[in-house]
PDB file of N, CA and C in Angstrom:
ATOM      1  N   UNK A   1     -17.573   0.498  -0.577  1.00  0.00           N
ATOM      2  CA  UNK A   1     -16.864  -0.514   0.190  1.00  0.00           C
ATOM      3  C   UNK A   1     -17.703  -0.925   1.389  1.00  0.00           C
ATOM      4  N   UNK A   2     -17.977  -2.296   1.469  1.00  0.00           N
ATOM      5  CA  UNK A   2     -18.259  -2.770   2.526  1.00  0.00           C
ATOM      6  C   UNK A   2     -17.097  -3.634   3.829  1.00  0.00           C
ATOM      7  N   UNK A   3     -17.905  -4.109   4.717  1.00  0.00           N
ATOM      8  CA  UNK A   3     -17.061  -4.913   6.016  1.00  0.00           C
ATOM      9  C   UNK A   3     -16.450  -5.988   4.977  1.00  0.00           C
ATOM     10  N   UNK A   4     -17.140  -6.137   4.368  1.00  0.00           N
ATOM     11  CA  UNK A   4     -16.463  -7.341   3.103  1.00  0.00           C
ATOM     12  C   UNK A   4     -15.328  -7.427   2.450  1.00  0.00           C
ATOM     13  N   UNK A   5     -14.742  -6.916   2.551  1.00  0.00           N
ATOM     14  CA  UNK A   5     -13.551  -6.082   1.814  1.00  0.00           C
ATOM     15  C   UNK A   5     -12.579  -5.395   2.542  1.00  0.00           C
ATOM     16  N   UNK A   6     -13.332  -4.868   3.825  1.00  0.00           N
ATOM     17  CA  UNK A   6     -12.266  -3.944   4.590  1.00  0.00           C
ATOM     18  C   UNK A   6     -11.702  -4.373   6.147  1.00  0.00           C
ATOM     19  N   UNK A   7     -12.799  -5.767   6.073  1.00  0.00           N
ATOM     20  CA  UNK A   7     -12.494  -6.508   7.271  1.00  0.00           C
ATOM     21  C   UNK A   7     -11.458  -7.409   7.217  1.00  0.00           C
ATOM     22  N   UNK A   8     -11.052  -7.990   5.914  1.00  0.00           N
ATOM     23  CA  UNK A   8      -9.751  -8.893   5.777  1.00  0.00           C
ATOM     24  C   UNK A   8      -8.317  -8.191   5.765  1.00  0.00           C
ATOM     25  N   UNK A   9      -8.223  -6.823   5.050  1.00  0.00           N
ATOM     26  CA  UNK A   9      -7.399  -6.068   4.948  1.00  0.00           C
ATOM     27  C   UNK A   9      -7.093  -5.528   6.817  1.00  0.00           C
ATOM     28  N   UNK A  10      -8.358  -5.026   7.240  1.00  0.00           N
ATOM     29  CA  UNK A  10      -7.602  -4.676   8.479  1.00  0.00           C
ATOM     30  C   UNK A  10      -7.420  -5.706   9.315  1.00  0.00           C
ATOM     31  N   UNK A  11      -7.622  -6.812   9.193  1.00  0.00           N
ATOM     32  CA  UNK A  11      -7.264  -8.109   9.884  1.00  0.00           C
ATOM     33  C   UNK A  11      -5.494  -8.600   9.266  1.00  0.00           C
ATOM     34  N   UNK A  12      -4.975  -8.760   8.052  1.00  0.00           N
ATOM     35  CA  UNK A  12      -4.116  -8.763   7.506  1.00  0.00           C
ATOM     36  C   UNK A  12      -3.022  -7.676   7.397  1.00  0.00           C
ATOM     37  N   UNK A  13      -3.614  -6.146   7.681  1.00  0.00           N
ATOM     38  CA  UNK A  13      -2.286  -5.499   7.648  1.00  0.00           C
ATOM     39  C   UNK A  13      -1.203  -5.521   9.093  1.00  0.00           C
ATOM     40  N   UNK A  14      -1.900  -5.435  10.373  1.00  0.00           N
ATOM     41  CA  UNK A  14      -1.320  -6.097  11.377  1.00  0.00           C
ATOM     42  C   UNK A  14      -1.038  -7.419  11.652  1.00  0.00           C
ATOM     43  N   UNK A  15      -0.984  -8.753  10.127  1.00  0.00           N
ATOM     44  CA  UNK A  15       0.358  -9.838  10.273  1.00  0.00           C
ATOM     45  C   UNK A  15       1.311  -9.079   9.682  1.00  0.00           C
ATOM     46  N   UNK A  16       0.738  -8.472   8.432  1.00  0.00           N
ATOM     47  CA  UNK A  16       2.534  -8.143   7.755  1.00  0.00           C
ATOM     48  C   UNK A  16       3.021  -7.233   8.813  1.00  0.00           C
ATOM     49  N   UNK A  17       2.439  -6.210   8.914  1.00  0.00           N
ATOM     50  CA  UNK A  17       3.280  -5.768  10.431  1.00  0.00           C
ATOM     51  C   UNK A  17       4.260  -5.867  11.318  1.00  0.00           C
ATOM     52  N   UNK A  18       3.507  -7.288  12.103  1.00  0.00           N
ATOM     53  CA  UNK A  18       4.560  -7.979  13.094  1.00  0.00           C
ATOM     54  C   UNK A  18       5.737  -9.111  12.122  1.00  0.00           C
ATOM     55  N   UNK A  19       5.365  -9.299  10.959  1.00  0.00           N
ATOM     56  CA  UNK A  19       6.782  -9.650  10.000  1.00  0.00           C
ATOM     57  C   UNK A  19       7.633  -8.630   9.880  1.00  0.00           C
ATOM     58  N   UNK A  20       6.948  -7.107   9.766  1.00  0.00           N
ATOM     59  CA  UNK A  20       7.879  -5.979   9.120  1.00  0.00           C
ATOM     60  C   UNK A  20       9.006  -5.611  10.435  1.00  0.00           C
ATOM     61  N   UNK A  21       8.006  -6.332  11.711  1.00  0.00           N
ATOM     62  CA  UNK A  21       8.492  -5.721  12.940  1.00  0.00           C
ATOM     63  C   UNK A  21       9.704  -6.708  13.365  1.00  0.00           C
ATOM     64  N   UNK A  22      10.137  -7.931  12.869  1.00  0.00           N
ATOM     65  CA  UNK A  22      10.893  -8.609  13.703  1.00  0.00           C
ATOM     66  C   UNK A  22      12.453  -8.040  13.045  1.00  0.00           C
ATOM     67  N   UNK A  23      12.582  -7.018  11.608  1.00  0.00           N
ATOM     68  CA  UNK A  23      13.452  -5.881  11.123  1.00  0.00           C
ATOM     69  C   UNK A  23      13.686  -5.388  11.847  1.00  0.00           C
ATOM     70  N   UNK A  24      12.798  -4.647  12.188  1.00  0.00           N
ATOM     71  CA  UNK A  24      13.214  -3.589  12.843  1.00  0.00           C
ATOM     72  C   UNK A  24      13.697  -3.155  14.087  1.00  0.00           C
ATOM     73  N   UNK A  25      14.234  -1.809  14.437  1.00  0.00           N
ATOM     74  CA  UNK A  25      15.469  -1.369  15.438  1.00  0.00           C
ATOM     75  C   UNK A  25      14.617  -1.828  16.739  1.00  0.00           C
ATOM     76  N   UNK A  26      15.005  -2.054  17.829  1.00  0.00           N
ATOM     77  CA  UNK A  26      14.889  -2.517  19.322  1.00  0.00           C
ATOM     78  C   UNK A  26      13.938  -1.152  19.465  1.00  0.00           C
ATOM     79  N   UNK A  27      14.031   0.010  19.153  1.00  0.00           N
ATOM     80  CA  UNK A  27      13.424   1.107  19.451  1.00  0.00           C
ATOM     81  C   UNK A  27      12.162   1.027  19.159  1.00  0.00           C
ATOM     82  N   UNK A  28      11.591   0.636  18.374  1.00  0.00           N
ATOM     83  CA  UNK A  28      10.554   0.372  17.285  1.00  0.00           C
ATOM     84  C   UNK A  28       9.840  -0.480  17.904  1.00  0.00           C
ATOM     85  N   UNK A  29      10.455  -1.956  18.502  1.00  0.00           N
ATOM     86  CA  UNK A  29       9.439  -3.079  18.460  1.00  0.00           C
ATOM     87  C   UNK A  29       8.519  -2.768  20.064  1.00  0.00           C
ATOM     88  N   UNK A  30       7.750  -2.242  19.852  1.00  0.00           N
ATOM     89  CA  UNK A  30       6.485  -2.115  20.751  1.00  0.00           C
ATOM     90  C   UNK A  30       5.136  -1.357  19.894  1.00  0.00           C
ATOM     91  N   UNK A  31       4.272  -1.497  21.439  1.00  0.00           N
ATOM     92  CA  UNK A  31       3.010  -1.559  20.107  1.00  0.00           C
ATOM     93  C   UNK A  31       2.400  -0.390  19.310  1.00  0.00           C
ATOM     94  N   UNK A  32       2.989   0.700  20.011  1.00  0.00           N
ATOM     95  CA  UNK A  32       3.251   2.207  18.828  1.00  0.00           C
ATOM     96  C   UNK A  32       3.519   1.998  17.912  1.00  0.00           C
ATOM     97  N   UNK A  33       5.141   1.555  17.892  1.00  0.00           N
ATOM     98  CA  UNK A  33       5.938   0.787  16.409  1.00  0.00           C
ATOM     99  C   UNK A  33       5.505  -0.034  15.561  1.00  0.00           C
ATOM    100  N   UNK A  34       4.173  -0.893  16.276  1.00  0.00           N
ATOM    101  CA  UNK A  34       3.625  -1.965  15.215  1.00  0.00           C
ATOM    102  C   UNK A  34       2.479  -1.307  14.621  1.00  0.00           C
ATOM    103  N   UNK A  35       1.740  -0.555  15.012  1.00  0.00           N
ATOM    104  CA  UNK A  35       0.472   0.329  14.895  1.00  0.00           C
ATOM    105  C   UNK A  35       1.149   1.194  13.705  1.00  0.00           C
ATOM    106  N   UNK A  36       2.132   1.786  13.917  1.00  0.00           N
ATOM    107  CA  UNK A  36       2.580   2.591  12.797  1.00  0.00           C
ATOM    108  C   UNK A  36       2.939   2.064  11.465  1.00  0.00           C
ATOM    109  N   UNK A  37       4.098   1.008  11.943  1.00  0.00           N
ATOM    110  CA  UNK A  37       4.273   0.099  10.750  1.00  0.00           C
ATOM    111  C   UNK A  37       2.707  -0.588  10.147  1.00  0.00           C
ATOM    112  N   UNK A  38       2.090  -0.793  10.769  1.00  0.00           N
ATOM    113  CA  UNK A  38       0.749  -1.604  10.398  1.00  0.00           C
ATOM    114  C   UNK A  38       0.268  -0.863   9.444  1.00  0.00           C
ATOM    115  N   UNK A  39      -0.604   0.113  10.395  1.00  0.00           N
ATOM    116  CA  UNK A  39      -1.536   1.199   9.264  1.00  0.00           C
ATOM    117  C   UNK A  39      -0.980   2.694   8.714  1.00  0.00           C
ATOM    118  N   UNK A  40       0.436   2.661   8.735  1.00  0.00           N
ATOM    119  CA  UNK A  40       1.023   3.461   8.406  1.00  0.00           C
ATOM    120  C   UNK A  40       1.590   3.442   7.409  1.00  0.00           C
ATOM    121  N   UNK A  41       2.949   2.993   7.676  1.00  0.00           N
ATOM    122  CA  UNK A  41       3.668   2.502   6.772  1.00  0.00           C
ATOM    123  C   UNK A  41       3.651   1.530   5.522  1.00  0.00           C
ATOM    124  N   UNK A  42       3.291   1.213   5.716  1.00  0.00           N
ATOM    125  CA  UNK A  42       2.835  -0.343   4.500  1.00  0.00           C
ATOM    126  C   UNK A  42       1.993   0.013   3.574  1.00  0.00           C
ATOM    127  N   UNK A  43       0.579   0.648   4.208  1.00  0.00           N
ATOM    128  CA  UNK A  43      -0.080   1.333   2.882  1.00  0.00           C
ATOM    129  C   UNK A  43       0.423   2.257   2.162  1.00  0.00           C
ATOM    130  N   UNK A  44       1.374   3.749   3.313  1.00  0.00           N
ATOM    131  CA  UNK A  44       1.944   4.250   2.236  1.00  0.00           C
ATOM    132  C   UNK A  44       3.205   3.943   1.773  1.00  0.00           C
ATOM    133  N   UNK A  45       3.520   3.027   1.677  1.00  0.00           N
ATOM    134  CA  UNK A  45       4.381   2.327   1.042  1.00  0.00           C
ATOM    135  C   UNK A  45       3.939   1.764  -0.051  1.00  0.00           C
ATOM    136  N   UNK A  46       2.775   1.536  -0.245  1.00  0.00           N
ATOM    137  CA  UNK A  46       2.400   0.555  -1.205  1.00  0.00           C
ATOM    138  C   UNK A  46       1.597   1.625  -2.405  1.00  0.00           C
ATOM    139  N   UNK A  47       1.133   2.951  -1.837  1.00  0.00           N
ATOM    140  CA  UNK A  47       0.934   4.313  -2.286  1.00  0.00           C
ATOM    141  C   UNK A  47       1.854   4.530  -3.534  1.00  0.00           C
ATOM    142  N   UNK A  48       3.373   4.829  -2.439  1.00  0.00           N
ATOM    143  CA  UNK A  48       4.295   5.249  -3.044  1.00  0.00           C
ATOM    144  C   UNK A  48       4.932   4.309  -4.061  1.00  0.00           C
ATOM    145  N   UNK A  49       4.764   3.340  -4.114  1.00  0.00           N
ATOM    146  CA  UNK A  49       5.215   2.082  -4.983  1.00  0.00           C
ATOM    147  C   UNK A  49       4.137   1.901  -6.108  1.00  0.00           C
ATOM    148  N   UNK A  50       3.166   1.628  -6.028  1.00  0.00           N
ATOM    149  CA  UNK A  50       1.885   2.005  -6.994  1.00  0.00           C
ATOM    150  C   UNK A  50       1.254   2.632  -7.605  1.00  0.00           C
ATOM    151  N   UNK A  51       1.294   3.548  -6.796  1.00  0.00           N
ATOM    152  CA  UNK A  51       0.428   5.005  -7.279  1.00  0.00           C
ATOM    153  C   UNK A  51       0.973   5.621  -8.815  1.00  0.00           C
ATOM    154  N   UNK A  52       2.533   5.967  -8.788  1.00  0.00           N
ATOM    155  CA  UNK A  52       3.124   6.000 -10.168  1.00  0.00           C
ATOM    156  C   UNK A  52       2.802   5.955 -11.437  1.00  0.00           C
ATOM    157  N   UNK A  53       3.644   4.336 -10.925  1.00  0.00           N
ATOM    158  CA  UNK A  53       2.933   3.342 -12.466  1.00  0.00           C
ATOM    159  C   UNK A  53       1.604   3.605 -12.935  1.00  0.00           C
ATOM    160  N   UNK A  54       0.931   3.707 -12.204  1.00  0.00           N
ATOM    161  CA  UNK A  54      -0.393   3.404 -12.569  1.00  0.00           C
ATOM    162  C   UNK A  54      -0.732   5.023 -13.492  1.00  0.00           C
ATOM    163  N   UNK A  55      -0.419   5.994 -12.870  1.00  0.00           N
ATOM    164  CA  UNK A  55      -1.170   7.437 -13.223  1.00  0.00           C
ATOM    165  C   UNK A  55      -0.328   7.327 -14.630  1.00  0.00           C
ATOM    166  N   UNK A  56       1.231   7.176 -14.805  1.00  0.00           N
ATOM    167  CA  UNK A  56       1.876   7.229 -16.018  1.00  0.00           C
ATOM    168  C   UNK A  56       1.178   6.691 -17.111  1.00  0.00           C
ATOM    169  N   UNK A  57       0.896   4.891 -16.602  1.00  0.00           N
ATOM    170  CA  UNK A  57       0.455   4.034 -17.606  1.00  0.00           C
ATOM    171  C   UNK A  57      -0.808   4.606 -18.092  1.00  0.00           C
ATOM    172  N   UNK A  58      -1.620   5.535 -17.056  1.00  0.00           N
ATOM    173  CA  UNK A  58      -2.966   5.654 -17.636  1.00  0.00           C
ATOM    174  C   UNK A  58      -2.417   7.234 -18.754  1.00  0.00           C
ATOM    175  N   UNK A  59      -1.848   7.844 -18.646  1.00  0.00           N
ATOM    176  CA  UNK A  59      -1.380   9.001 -18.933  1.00  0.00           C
ATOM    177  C   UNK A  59      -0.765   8.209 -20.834  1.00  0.00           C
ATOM    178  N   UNK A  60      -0.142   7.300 -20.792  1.00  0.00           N
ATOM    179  CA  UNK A  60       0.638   6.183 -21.910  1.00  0.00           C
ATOM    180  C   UNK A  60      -0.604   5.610 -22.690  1.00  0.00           C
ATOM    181  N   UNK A  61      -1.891   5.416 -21.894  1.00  0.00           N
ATOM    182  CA  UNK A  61      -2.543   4.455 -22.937  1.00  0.00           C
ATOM    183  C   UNK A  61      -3.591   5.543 -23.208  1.00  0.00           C
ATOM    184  N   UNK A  62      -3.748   6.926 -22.357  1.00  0.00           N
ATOM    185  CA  UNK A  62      -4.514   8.045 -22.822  1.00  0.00           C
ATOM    186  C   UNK A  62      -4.195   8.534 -24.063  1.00  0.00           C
ATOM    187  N   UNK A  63      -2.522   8.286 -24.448  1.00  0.00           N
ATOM    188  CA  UNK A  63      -1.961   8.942 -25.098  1.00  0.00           C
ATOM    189  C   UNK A  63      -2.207   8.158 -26.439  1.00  0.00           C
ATOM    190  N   UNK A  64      -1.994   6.790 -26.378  1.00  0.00           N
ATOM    191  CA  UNK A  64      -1.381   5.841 -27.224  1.00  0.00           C
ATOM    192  C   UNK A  64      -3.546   5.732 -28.439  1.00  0.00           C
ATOM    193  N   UNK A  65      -4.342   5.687 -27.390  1.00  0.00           N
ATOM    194  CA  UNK A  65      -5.447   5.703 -27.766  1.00  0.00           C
ATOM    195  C   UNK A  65      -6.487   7.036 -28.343  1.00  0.00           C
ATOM    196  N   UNK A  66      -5.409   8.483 -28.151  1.00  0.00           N
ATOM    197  CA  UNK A  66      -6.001   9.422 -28.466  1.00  0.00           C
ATOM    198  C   UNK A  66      -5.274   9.560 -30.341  1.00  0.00           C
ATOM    199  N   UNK A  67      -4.153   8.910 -30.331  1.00  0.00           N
ATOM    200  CA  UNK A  67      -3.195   8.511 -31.474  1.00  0.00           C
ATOM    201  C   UNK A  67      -4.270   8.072 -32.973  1.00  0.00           C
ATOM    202  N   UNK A  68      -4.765   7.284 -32.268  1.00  0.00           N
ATOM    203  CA  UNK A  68      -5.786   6.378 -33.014  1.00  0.00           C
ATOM    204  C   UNK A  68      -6.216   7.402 -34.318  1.00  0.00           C
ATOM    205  N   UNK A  69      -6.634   6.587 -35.289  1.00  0.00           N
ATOM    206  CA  UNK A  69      -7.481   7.262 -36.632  1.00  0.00           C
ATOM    207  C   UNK A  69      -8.908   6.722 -35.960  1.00  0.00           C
ATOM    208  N   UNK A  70      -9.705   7.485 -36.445  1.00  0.00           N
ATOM    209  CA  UNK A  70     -11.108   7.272 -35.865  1.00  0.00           C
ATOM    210  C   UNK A  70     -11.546   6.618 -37.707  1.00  0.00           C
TER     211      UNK A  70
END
């Protein structure tokens, strides 16, 4: 990975952020709360939402392709 790649993402995860932030509790909205939600929350959110599917499906087509007649 280069700046190429990792410079738009960390430029972009603090907008969704301050979207995730106008939700959230009065307690929250300062810039701890956005820092957390930013590079915190959202990726592992997106971890926990992704990560899954993906290991199953590879686990499904490991399976589906070891099936095979050679």
């Amino acid at each position: 990975m280069d700046w190429n790649t990792i410079g738009p993402v960390l430029m972009t995860l603090p907008l969704f952020g301050l979207m995730v932030m106008t939700v959230m509790p009065r307690d929250w909205q300062n810039l701890q709360g956005w820092l957390i939600v930013s590079f915190v929350a959202i990726p592992g959110l997106l971890l926990v939402i992704c990560f899954p599917p993906l290991v199953f499906g590879l686990l499904f087509f490991a399976g589906v392709f070891a099936n095979r007649k050679r």
